[in-house]
Protein backbone atom coordinates (compact mmCIF):
# COMPACT_ATOMS: atom_id res chain seq x y z
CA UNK A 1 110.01 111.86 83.90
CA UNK A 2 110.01 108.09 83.28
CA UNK A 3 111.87 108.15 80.54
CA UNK A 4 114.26 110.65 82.01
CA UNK A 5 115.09 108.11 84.55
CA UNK A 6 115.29 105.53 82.24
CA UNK A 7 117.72 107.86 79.60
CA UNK A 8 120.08 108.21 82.99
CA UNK A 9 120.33 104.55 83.94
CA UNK A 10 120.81 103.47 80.09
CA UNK A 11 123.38 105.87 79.78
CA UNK A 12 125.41 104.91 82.92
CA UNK A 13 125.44 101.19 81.20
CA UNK A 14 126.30 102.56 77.80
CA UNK A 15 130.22 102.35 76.95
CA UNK A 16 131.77 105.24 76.09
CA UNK A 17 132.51 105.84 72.43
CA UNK A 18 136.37 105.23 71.22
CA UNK A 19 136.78 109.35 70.90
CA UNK A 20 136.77 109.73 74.79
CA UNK A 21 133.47 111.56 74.39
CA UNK A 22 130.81 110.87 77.52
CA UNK A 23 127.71 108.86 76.26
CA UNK A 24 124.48 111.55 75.55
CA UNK A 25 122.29 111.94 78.47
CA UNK A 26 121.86 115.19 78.88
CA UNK A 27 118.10 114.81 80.61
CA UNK A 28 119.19 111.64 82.75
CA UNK A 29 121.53 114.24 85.06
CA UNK A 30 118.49 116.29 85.60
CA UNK A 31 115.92 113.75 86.26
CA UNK A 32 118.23 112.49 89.09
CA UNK A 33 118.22 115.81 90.74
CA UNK A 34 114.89 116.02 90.84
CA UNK A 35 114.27 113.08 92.49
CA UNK A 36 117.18 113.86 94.74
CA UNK A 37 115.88 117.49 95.37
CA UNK A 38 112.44 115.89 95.75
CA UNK A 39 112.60 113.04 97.95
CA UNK A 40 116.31 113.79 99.24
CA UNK A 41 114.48 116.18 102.87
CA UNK A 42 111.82 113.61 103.55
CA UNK A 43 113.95 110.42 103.44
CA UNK A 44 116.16 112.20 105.45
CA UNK A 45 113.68 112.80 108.19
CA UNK A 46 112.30 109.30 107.72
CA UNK A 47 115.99 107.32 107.46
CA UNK A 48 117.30 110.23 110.92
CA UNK A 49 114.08 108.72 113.04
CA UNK A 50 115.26 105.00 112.33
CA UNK A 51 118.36 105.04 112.84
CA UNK A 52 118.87 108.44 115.54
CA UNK A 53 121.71 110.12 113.93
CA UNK A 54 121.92 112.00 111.38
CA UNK A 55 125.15 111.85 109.71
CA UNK A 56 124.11 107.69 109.66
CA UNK A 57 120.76 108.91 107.97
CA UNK A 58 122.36 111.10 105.13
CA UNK A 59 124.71 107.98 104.77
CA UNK A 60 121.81 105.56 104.06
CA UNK A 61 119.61 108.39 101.75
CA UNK A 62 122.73 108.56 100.06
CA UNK A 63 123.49 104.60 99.86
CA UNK A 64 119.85 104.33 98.68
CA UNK A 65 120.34 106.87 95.35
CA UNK A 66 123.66 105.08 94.51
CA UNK A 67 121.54 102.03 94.45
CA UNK A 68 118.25 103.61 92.50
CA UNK A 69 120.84 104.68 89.93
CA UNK A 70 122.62 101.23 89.87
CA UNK A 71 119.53 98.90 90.68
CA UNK A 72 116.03 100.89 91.16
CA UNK A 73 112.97 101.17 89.06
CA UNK A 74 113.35 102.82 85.77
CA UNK A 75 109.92 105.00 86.35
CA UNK A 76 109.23 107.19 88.60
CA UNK A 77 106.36 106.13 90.23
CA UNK A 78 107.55 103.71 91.65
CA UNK A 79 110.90 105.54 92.66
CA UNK A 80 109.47 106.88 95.81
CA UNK A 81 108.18 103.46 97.30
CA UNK A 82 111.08 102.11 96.35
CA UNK A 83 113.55 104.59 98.04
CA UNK A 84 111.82 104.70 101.25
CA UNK A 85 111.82 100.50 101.28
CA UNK A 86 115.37 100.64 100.34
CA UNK A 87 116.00 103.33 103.23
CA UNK A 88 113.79 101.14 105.65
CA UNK A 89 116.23 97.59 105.05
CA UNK A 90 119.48 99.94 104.86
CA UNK A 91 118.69 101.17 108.41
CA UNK A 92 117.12 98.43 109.88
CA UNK A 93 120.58 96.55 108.53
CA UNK A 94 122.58 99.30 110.12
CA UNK A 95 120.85 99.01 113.61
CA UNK A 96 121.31 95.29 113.82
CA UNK A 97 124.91 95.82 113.50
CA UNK A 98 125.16 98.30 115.44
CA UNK A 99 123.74 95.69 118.16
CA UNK A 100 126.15 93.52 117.58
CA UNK A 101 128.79 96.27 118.08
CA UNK A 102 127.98 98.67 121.15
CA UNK A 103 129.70 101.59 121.78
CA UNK A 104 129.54 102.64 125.79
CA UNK A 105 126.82 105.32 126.48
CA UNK A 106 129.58 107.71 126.95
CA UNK A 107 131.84 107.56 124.52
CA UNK A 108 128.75 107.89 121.78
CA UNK A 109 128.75 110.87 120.03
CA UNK A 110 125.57 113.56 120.01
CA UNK A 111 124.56 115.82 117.27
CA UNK A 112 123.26 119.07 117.26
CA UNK A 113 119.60 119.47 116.86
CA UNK A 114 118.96 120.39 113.13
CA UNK A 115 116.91 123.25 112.51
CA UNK A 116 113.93 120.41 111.82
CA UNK A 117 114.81 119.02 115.43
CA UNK A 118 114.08 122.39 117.37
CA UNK A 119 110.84 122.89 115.43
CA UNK A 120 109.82 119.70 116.49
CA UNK A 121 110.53 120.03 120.14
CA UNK A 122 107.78 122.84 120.55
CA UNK A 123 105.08 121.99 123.23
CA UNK A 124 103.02 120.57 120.64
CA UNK A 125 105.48 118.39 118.47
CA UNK A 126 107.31 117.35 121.75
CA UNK A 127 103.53 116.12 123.08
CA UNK A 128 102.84 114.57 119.91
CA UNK A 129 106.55 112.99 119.58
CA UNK A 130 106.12 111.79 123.01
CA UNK A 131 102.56 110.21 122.14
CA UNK A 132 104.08 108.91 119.18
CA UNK A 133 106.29 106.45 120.75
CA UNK A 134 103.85 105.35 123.20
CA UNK A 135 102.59 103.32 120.43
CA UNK A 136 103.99 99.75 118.90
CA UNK A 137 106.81 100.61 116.69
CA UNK A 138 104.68 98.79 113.37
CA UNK A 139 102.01 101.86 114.38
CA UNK A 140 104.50 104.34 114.30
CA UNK A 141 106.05 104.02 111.22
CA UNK A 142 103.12 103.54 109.49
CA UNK A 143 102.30 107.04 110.69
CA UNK A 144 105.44 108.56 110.30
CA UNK A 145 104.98 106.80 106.70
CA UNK A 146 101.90 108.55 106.04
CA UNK A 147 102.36 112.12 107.82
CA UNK A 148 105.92 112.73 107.39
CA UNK A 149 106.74 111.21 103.94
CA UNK A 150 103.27 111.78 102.74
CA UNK A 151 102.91 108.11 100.85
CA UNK A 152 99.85 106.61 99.94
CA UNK A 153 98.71 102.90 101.59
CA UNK A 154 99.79 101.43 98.75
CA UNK A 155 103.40 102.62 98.99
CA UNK A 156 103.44 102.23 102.92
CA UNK A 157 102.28 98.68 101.93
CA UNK A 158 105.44 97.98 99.83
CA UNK A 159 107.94 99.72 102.32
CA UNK A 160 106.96 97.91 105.61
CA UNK A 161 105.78 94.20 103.25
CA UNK A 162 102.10 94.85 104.47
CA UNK A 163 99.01 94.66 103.45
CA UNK A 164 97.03 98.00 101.81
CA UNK A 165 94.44 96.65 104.27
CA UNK A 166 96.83 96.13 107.58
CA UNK A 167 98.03 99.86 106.32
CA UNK A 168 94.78 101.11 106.76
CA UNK A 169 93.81 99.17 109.82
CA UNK A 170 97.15 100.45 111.52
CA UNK A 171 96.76 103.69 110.96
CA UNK A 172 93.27 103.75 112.15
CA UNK A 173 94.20 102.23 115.70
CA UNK A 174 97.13 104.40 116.03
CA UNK A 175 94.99 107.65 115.27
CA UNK A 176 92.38 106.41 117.55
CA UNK A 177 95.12 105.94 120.64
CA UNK A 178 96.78 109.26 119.67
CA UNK A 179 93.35 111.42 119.53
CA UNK A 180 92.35 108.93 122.79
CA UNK A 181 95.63 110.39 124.54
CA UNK A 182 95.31 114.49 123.01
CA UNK A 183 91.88 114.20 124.93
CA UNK A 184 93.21 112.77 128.20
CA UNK A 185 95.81 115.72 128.05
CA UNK A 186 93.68 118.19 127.43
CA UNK A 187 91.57 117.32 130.09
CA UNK A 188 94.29 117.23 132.90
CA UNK A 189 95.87 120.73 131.43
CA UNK A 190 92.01 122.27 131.95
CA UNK A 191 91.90 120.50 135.20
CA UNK A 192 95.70 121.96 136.03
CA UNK A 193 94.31 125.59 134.60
């Protein structure tokens, strides 16, 4: 896969011969669709929960291939860190100026739930959504991190500029508060029953 990647970025540099003829790369075309048909869904979901729209999300998961294919690693493992860290600044960029430039509650446009959205919103993902942001926002993404994109420490680490050991210790306090709050709920539902 590595050198897939690498085939496709060395053949975007490569001038094209004098005969008109595109350069050779016929594996680099396919090694960037599957990392797009890999990672495309989960940066998505990641990118749509930073920024709260999703047309802005599929704008920065698509700003973020342009720039793998332009600027990112050449193998593959680390491709995935680097997309979500690249997806992480792109949005974080995007909300600051959107700060600077606020559009009045009511004239801001809403989109429809996606199909991911109205799974989500059942009893049990809207409790655990609604526990979610009870916690600091560096505990949240570090969970979201871990249980939605399914990265390691180590590529949490190098998306959010932590430590493997702050990733860990995070993650530990924030499932600590969240099975802390599942029990308190639990109880007052039995105690409501």
């Amino acid at each position: 896969m590595a050198s897939r990647v690498t085939a496709f970025r060395s053949s975007l540099d490569a001038p094209t011969p004098v005969s008109g003829t595109a350069p050779q790369a016929s594996a680099a075309p396919e090694a960037l669709a599957e990392l797009i048909a890999r990672y495309e869904r989960p940066l998505l979901q990641y990118t749509h929960r930073l920024v709260g729209d999703s047309e802005q999300a599929k704008d920065v998961v698509q700003e973020a291939f342009l720039r793998l294919v332009k600027d990112g690693p050449r193998d593959e493992d680390h491709a995935r860190a680097w997309l979500y860290t690249v997806c992480r600044n792109l949005a974080f960029d995007q909300r600051r100026q959107e700060r600077r430039v606020q559009t009045p509650p009511e004239l801001s446009k809403t989109d429809p739930p996606t199909v991911t959205e109205l799974l989500v919103k059942r009893e049990e993902g809207v409790a655990v959504q609604q526990l979610l942001l009870q916690l600091p926002a560096n505990q949240r993404e570090v969970v979201r991190l871990k249980f939605q994109a399914g990265l390691s420490y180590k590529e949490i680490a190098a998306v959010t500029s932590l430590s493997v050991s702050n990733v860990g210790f995070l993650l530990h306090v924030a499932l600590k508060t969240l099975r802390r709050h599942f029990e308190e709920e639990r109880r007052r539902s039995e105690v409501q029953s």
